[in-house]
Protein backbone atom coordinates (compact mmCIF):
# COMPACT_ATOMS: atom_id res chain seq x y z
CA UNK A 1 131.31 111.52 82.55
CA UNK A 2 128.37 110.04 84.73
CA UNK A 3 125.37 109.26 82.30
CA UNK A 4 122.03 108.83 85.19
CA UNK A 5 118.39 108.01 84.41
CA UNK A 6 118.94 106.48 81.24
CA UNK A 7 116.76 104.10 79.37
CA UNK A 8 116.94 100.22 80.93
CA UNK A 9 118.19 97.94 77.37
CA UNK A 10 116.24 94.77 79.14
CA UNK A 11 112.69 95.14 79.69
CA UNK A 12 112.68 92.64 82.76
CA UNK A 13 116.07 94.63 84.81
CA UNK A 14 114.85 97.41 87.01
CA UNK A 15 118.73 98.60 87.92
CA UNK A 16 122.06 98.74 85.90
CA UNK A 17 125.33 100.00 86.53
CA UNK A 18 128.06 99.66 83.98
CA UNK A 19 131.29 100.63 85.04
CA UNK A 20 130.38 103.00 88.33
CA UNK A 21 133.39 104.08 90.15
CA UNK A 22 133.34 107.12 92.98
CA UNK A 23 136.59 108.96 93.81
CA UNK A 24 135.78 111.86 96.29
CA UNK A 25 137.67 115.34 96.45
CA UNK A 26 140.50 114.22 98.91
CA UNK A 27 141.41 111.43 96.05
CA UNK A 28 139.60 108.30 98.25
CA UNK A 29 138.75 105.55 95.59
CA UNK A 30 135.49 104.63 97.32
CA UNK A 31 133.79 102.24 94.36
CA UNK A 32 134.58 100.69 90.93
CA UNK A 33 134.69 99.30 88.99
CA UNK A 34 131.00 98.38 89.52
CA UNK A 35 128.43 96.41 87.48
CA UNK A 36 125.21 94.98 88.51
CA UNK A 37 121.92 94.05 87.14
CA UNK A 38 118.80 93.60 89.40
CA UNK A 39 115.72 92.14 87.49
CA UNK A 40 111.87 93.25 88.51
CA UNK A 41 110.70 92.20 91.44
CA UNK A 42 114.38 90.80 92.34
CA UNK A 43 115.25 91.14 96.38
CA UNK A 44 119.22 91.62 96.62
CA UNK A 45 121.55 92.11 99.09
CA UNK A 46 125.06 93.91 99.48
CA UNK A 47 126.85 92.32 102.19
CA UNK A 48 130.69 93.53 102.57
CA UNK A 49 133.04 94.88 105.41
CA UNK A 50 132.59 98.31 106.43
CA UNK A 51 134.20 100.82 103.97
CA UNK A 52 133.65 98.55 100.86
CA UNK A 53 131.52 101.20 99.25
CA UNK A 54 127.71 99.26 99.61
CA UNK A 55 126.33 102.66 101.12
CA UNK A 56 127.85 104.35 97.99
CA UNK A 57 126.73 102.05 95.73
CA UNK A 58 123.08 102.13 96.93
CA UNK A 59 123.41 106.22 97.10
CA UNK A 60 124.22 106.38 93.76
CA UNK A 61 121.45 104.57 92.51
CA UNK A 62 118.86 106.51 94.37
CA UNK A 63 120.45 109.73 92.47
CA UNK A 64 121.55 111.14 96.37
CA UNK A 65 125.23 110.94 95.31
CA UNK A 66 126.56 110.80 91.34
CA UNK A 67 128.93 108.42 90.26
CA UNK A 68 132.44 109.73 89.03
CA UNK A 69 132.87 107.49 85.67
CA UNK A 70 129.73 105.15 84.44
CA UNK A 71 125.96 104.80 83.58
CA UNK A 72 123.30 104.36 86.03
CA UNK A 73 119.64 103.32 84.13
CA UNK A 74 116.83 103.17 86.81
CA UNK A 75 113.60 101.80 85.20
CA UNK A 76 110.30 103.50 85.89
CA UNK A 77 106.92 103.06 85.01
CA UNK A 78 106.46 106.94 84.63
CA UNK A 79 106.06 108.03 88.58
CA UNK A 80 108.28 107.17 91.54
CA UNK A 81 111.33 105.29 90.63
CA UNK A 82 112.70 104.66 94.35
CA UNK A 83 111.98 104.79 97.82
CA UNK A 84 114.71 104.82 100.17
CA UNK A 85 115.21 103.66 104.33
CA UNK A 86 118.21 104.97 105.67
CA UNK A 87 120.14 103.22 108.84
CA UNK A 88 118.19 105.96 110.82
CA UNK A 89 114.21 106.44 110.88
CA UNK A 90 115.59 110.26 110.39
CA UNK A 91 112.07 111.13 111.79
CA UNK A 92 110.82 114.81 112.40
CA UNK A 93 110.17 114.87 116.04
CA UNK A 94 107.89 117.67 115.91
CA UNK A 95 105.31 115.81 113.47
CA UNK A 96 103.12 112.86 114.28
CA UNK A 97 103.52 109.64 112.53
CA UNK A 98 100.83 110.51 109.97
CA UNK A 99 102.63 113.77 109.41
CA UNK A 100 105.80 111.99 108.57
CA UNK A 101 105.18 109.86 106.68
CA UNK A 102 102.83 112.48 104.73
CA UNK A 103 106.06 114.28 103.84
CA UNK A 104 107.17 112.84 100.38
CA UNK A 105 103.83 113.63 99.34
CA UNK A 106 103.88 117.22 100.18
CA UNK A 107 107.17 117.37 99.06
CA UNK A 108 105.67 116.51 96.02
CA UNK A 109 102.55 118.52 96.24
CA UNK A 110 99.73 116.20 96.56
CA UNK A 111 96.87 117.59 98.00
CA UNK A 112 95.82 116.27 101.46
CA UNK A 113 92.37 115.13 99.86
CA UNK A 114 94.62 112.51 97.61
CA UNK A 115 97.34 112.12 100.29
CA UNK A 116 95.31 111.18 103.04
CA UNK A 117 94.58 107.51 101.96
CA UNK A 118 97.86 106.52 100.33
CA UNK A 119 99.32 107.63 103.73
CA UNK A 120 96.59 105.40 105.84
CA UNK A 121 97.47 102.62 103.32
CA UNK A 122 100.80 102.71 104.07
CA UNK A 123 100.79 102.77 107.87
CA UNK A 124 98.53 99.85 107.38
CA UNK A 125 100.92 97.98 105.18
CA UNK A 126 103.38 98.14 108.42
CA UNK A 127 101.14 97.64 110.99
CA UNK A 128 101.20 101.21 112.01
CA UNK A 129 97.66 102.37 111.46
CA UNK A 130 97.00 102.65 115.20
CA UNK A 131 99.88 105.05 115.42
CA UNK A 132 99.37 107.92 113.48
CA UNK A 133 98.69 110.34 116.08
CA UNK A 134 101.72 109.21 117.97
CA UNK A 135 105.28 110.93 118.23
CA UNK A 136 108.21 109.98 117.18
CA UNK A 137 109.89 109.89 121.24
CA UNK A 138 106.97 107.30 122.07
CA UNK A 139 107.57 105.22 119.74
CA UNK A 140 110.07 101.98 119.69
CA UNK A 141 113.13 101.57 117.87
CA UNK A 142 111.03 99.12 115.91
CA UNK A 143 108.33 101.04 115.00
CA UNK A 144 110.16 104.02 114.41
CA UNK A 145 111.85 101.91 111.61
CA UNK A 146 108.43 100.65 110.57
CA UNK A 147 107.29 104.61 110.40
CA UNK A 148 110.24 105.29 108.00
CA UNK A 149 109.69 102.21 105.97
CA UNK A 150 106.20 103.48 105.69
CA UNK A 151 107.67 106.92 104.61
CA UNK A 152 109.54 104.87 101.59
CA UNK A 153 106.49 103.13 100.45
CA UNK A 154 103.63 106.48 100.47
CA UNK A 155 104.87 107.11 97.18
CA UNK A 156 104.60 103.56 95.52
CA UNK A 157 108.01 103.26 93.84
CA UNK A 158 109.38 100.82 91.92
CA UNK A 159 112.44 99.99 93.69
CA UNK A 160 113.27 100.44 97.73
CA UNK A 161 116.49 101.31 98.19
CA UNK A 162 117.22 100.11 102.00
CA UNK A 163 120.91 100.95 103.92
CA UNK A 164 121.05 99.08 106.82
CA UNK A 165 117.85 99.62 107.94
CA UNK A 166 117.83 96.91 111.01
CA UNK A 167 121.11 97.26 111.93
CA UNK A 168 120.34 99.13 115.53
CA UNK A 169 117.59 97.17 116.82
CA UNK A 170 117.47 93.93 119.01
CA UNK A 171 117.70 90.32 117.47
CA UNK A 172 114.01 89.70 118.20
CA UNK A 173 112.76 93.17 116.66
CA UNK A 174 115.11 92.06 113.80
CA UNK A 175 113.53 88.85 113.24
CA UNK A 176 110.25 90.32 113.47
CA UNK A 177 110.80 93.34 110.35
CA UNK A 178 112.96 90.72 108.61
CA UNK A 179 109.58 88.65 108.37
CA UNK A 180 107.00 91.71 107.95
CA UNK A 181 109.75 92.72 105.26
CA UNK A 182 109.12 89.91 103.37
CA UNK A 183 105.90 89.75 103.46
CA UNK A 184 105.28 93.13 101.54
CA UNK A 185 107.59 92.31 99.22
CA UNK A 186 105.86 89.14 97.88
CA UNK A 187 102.48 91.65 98.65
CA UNK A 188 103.70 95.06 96.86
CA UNK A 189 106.10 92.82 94.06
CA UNK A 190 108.77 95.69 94.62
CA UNK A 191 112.83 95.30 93.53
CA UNK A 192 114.64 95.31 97.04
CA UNK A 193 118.04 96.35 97.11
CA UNK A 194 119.42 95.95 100.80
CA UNK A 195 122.24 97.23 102.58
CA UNK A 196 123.58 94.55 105.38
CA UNK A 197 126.68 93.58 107.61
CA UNK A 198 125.02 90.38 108.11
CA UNK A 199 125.22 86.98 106.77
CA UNK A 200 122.35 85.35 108.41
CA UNK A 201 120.37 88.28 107.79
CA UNK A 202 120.94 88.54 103.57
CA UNK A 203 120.99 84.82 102.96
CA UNK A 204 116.89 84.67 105.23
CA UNK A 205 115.81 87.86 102.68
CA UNK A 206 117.29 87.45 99.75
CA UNK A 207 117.32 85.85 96.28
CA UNK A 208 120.58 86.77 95.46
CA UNK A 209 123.67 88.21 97.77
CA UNK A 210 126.52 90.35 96.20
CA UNK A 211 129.01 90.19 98.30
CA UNK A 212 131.57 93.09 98.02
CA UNK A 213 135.58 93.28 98.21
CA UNK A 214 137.07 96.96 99.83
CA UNK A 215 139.91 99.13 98.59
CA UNK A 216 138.16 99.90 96.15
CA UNK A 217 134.47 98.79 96.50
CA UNK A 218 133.75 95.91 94.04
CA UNK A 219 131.95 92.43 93.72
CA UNK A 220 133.82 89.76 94.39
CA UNK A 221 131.35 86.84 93.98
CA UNK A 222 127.31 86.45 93.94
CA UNK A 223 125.82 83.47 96.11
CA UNK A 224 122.20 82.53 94.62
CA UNK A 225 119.65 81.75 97.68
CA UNK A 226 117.25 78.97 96.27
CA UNK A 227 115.00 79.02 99.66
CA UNK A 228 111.22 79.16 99.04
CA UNK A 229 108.52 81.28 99.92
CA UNK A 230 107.48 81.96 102.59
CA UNK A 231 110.52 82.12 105.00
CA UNK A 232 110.03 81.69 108.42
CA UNK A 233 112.01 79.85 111.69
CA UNK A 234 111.62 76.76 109.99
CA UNK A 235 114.18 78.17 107.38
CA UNK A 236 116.18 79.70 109.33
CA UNK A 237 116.43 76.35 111.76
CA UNK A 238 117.07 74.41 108.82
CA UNK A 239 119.95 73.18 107.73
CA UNK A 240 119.81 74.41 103.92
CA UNK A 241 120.08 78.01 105.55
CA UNK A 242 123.34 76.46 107.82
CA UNK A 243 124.85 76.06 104.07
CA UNK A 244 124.08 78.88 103.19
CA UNK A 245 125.51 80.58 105.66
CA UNK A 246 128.21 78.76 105.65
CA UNK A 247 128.73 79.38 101.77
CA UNK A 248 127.87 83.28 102.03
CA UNK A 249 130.55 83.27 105.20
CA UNK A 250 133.22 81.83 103.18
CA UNK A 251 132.72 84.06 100.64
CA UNK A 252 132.89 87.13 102.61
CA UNK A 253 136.02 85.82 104.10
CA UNK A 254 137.93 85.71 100.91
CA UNK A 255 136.14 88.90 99.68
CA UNK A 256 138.32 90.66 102.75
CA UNK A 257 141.25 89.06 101.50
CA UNK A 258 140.78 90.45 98.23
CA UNK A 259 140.49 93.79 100.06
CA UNK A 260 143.45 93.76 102.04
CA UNK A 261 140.70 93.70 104.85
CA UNK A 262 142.06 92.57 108.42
């Protein structure tokens, strides 16, 4: 039996799973065993092959899909635990900017009065405040991303859950929200956990990268980024973040072995 919300033992670790797996109806082993621990304030990465369960893993944190066997403790500080970007801005095209990114709120039923600023404030925070009367079809791929990112963030939570979220858009764009990404994290001191295919992209945002074996989902190894703040092209030029990509490549390569991956 799942246990979900329970209290975190360690003051300092916003996330931990202890023995997650997920079988689904047809008898698929998607995950598990599972354990992780991400401290406050922590940005971490789940890099793996597609099919190795880090969409599953991050789902079942955010509560959107319960785990078959394990415990799940999500810290809080009393109001929004997590704030999630999927793969797609899943926009409303009907609403303005403003409007969607208003919707946790109402969702929640805060009154416009209080709503109105936390939603300006977040626009702001992703350099959307001279959008909000804009529609979702005018917008860029980018900033479409940056409106859903805002969505996350309207309700202050602890942790941001994000799948994948830059996986569509162009290299430059990329670069661009990796570095505006960073930013509000050292800004808003939130726990990160993020979803990625890539190597060069986990080992330029993160502090840690859990890099995941398939067939069943599971970590295979952990590769500790030691980079500084603030990142920028002089990181990702330099040839620490060569070894680490190197390092974090390697490791993904054996991780498919493990998995029986091609």
């Amino acid at each position: 039996m799942a246990s979900l919300d329970m209290p975190v033992r360690d003051v300092d670790v916003a996330v931990s799973l202890r023995g997650i797996t997920k079988t689904y109806d047809n008898g698929t082993v998607a995950l598990g065993p599972f354990d992780l621990d991400v401290r406050r304030g922590e940005f971490v990465s789940l890099l793996g092959s597609s099919g190795c369960g880090k969409s599953t893993a991050l789902r079942i944190i955010a509560g959107l899909t319960p785990p078959t066997t394990g415990e799940v403790d999500v810290a809080t500080r009393g109001g929004q635990a997590v704030g999630f970007v999927f793969q797609e801005p899943t926009l409303m095209p009907w609403s303005n900017v403003r409007e969607n990114v208003r919707l946790p709120l109402k969702l929640a039923h805060v009154p416009a009065a209080r709503s109105d600023a936390r939603v300006a404030g977040a626009l702001a925070q992703v350099g959307l405040a001279d959008f909000a009367e804009v529609y979702p079809r005018e917008l860029s791929d980018g900033m479409k991303m940056r409106a859903s990112l805002a969505r996350a963030l309207v309700t202050d939570p602890d942790i941001l859950l994000m799948d994948e979220p830059f996986a569509a858009l162009d290299e430059i764009t990329r670069f661009r929200l990796n570095d505006d990404l960073l930013t509000l994290w050292r800004q808003l001191s939130k726990t990160v956990i993020f979803v990625t295919h890539s190597v060069f992209e986990s080992v330029y945002l993160s502090q840690r990268v859990i890099v995941m074996a398939s067939r069943p989902g599971r970590i295979d190894s952990e590769c500790r980024i030691n980079a500084p703040a603030p990142r920028g092209d002089g990181f990702r030029t330099s040839v620490a973040y060569a070894e680490y990509c190197r390092d974090v490549s390697s490791a993904l390569v054996k991780a498919g072995d493990a998995g029986g991956g091609a």
